[in-house]
Protein backbone atom coordinates (compact mmCIF):
# COMPACT_ATOMS: atom_id res chain seq x y z
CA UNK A 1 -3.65 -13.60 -43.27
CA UNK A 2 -4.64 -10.71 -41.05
CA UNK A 3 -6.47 -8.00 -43.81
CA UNK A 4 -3.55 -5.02 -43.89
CA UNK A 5 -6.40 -2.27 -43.18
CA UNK A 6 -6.93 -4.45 -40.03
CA UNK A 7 -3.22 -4.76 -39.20
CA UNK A 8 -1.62 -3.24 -36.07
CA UNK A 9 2.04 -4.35 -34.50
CA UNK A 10 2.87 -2.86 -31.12
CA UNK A 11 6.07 -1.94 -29.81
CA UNK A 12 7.32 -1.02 -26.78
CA UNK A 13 6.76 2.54 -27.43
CA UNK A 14 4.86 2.83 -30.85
CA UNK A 15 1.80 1.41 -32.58
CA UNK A 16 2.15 0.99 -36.09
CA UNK A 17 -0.94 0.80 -37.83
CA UNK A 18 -2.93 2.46 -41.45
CA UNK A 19 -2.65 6.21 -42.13
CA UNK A 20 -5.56 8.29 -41.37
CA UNK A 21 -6.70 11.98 -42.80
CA UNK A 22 -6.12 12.56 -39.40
CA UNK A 23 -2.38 11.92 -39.27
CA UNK A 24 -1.82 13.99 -42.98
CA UNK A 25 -0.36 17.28 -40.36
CA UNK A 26 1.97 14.76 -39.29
CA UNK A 27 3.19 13.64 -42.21
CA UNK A 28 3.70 16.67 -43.50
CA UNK A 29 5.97 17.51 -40.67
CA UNK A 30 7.89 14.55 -41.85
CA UNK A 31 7.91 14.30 -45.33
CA UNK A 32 8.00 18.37 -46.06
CA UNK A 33 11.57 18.76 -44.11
CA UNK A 34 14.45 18.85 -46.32
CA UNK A 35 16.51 17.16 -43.27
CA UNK A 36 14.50 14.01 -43.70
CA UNK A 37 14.31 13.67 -47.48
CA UNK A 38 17.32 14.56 -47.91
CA UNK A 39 18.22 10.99 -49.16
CA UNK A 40 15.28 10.16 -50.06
CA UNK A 41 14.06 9.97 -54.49
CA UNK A 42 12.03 12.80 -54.27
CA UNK A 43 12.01 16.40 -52.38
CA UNK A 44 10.55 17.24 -49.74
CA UNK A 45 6.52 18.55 -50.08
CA UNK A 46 5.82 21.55 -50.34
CA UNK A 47 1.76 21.31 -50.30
CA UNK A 48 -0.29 19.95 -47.26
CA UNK A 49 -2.93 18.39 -49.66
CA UNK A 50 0.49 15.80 -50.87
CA UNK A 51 -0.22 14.32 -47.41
CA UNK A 52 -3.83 13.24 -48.17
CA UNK A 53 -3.06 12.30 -51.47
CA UNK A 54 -0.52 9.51 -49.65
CA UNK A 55 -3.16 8.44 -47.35
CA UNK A 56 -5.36 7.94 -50.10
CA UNK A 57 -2.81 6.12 -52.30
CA UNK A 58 -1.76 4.37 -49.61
CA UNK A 59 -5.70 2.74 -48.77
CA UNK A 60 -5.40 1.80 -52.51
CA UNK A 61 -2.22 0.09 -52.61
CA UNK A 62 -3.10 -1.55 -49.17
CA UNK A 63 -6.70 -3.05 -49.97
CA UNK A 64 -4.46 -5.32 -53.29
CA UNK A 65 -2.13 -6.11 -50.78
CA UNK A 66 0.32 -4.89 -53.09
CA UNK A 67 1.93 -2.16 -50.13
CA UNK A 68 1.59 -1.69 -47.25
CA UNK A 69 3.01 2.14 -45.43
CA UNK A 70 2.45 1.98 -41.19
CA UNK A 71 2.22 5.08 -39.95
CA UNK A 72 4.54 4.78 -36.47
CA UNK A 73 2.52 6.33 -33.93
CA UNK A 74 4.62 7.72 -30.47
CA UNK A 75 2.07 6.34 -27.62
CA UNK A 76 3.49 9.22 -25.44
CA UNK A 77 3.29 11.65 -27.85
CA UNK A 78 -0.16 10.81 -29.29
CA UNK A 79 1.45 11.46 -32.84
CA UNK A 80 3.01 10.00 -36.18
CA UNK A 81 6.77 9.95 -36.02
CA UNK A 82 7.47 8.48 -39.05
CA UNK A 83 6.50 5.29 -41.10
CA UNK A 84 7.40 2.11 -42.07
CA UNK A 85 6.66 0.81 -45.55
CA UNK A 86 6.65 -2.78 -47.31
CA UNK A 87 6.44 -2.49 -50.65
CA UNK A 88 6.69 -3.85 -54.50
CA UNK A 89 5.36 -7.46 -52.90
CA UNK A 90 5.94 -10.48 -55.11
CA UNK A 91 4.26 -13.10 -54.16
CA UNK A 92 5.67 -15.44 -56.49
CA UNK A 93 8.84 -14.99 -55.50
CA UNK A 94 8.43 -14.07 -51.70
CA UNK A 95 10.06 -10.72 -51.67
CA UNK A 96 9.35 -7.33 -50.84
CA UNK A 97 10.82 -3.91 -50.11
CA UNK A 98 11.57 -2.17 -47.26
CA UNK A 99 11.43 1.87 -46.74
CA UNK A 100 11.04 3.96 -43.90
CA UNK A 101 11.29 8.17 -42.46
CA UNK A 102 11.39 9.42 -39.14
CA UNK A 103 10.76 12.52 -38.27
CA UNK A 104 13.71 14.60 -37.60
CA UNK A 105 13.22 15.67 -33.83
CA UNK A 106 12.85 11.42 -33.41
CA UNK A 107 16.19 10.37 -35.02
CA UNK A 108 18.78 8.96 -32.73
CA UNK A 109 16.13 7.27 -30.23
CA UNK A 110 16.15 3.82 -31.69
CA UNK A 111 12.56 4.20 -32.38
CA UNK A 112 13.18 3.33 -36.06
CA UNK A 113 15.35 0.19 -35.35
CA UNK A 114 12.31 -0.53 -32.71
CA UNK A 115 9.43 -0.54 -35.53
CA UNK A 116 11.83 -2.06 -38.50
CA UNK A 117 12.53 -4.71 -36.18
CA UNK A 118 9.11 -5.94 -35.90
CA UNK A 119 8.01 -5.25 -39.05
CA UNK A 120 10.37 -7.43 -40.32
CA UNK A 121 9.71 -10.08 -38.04
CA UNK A 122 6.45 -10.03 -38.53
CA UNK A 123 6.85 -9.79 -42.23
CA UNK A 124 8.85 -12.96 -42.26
CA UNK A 125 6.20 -14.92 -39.79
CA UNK A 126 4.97 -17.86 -41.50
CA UNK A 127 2.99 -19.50 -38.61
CA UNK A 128 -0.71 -19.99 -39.55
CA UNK A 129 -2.71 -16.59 -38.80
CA UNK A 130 0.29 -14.06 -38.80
CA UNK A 131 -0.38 -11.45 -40.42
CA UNK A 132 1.31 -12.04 -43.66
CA UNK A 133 1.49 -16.14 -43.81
CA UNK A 134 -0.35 -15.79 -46.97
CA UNK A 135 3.05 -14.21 -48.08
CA UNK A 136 5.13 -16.77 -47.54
CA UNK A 137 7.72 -14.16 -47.71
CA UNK A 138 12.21 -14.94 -48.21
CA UNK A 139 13.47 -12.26 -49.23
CA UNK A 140 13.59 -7.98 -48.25
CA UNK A 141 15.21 -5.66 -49.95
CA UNK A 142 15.73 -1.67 -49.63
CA UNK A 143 17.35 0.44 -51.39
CA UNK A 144 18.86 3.53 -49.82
CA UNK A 145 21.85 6.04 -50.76
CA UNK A 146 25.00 4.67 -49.94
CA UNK A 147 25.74 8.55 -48.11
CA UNK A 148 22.63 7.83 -46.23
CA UNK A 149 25.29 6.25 -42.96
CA UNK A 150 22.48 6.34 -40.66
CA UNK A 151 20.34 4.27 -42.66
CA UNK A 152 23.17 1.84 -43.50
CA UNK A 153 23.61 1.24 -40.18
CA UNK A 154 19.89 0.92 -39.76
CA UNK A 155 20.21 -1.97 -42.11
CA UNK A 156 23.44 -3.27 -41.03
CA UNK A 157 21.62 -3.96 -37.60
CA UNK A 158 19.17 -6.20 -38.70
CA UNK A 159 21.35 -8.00 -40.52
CA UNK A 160 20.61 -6.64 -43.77
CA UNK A 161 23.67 -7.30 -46.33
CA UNK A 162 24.97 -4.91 -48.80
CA UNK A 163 24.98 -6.65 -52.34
CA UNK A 164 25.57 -4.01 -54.50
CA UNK A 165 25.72 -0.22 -55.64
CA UNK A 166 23.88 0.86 -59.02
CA UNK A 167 25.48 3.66 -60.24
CA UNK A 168 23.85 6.96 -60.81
CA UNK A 169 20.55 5.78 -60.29
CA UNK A 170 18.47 8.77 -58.76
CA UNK A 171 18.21 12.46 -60.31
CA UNK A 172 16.63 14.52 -57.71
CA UNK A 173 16.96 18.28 -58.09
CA UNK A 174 19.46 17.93 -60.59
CA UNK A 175 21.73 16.09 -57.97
CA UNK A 176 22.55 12.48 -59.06
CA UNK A 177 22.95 9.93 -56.73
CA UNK A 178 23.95 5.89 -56.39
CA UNK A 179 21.37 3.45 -55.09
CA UNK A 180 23.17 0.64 -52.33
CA UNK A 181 21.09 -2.28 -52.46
CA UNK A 182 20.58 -4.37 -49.58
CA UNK A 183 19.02 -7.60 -48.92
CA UNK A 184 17.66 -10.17 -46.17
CA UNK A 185 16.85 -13.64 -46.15
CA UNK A 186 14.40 -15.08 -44.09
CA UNK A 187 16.78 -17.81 -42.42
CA UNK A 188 19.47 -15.18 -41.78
CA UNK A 189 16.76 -13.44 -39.72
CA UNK A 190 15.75 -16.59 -37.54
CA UNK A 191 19.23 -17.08 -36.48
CA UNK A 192 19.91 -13.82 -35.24
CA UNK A 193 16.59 -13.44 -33.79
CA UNK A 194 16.51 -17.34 -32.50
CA UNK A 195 19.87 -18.62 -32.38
CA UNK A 196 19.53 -21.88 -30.56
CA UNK A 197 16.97 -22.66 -33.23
């Protein structure tokens, strides 16, 4: 079990790691653009000091092990792009959820399918000292809106399965939208990523 304030996965091009204070500009840049939350259950910010306020709940939720949001630092850049989030963890029955954002200027790179990609495999690591053995974790799930394409296809590519719609879930502005819930099981994972095995 590798401590989650202590837990950094590298990528070819990004580090994911904790949040900072330092990183709350870059956040905003993310989370305050309409393009970006468009899907997403809540608006964009509209206040800097909603960055911090993440950072700090995010140190919180992180130290109980009970989520965990990676900010997805650009090495070139020196920067946040996005993040990366697992979240809701139930230990007792070895599932979690997935979110994620990229910034907008980022989308289209495969940067996102880059850090989901080892998140999840290292999520679903059970070898003795990865970072969440302790976990023991089966089962991801994320819920998106089903107009969100992009992030369908996000999820499609890792193998993530559509297994149903709830209807009329999310009021956001006064716009209603369905929830398309997707799941992953840890053996469906190993054979795409190991398929001899």
């Amino acid at each position: 079990m590798t401590p989650f304030a202590d837990l950094s996965i590298t990528t070819p091009r990004l580090t994911l790691r904790l949040l900072t204070e330092a990183d709350a500009a870059d956040l905003f840049t993310i989370f305050g653009d309409p393009r970006v939350m468009r899907y997403w259950s809540s608006t964009a910010w509209t206040d800097p000091s909603q960055a911090l306020q993440m950072v700090a709940s995010d140190r919180e939720a992180a130290a109980g092990r009970r989520d965990l949001r990676l900010g997805l630092v650009r090495r070139d850049l020196g920067r946040v792009v996005g993040t990366a989030s697992l979240f809701k963890i139930d230990a007792n029955n070895r599932r979690a959820e997935i979110g994620y954002a990229l910034a907008h200027d980022q989308q289209g790179s495969g940067l996102m399918h880059e850090a989901l990609s080892a998140l999840v495999g290292s999520a679903f690591d059970h070898r003795p000292g990865a970072a969440f053995d302790d976990l023991l974790l089966h089962r991801i799930e994320a819920d998106i809106d089903p107009r969100n394409a992009a992030s369908a296809a996000s999820l499609e590519r890792l193998g993530f399965r559509l297994e149903g719609t709830l209807r009329e879930r999310w009021w956001v502005a006064g716009e209603v939208s369905d929830s398309g819930l997707y799941g992953l099981l840890r053996p469906d994972w190993l054979r795409r990523v190991s398929p001899a095995a």
